[in-house]
Protein backbone atom coordinates (compact mmCIF):
# COMPACT_ATOMS: atom_id res chain seq x y z
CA UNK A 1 0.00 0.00 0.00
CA UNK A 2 1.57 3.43 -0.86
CA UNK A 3 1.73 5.90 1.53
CA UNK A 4 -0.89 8.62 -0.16
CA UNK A 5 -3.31 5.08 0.53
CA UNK A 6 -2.56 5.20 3.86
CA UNK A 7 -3.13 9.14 4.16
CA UNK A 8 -6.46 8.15 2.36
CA UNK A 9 -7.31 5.71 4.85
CA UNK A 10 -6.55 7.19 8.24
CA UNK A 11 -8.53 10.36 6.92
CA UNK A 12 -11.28 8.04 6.11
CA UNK A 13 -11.24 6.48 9.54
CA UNK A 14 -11.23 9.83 11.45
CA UNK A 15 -13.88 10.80 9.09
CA UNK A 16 -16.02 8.21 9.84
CA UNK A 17 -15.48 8.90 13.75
CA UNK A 18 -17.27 12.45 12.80
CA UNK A 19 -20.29 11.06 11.29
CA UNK A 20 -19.25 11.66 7.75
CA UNK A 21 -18.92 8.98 5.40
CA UNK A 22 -16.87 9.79 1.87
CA UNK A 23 -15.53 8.12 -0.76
CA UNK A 24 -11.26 7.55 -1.00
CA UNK A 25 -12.06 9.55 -4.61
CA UNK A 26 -13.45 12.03 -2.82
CA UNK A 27 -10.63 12.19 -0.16
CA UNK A 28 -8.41 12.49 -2.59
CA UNK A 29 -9.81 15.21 -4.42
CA UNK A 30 -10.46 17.27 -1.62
CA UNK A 31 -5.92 16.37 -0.86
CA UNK A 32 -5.41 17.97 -3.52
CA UNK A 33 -7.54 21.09 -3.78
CA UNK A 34 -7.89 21.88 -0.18
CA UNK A 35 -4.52 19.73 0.93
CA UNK A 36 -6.31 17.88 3.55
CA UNK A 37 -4.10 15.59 5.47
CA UNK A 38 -4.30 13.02 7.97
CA UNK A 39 -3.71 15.73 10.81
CA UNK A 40 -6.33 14.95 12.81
CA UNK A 41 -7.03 19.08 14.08
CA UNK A 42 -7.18 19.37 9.87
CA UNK A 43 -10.36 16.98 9.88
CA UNK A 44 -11.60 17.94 12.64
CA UNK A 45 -11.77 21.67 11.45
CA UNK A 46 -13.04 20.27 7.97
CA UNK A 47 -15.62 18.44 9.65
CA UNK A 48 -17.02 21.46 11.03
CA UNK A 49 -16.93 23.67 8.10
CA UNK A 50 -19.29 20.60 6.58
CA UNK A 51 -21.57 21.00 9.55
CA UNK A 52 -21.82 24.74 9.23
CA UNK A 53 -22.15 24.58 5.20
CA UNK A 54 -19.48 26.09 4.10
């Protein structure tokens, strides 16, 4: 498994965790526009912006 898989995964996981469920295309769209990480405080702070709807 490469490493960007991994990335893909974990943010997944922590996603999930939130109550959001997304696709690894998705996720990996949303690396490279908005260069969401695995950082968890990243998530979390992207998980909120959903909730708000923004």
């Amino acid at each position: 498994m490469k490493k960007y898989d991994k990335n893909v995964k974990a943010i997944q996981d922590m996603l999930k965790k939130n109550g959001v469920k997304m696709s690894a295309i998705e996720i990996r769209e949303l690396m490279k526009t908005n260069g969401l990480s695995a950082d968890e405080d990243k998530i979390k702070s992207y998980v909120r912006q959903l909730r708000r709807g923004y």
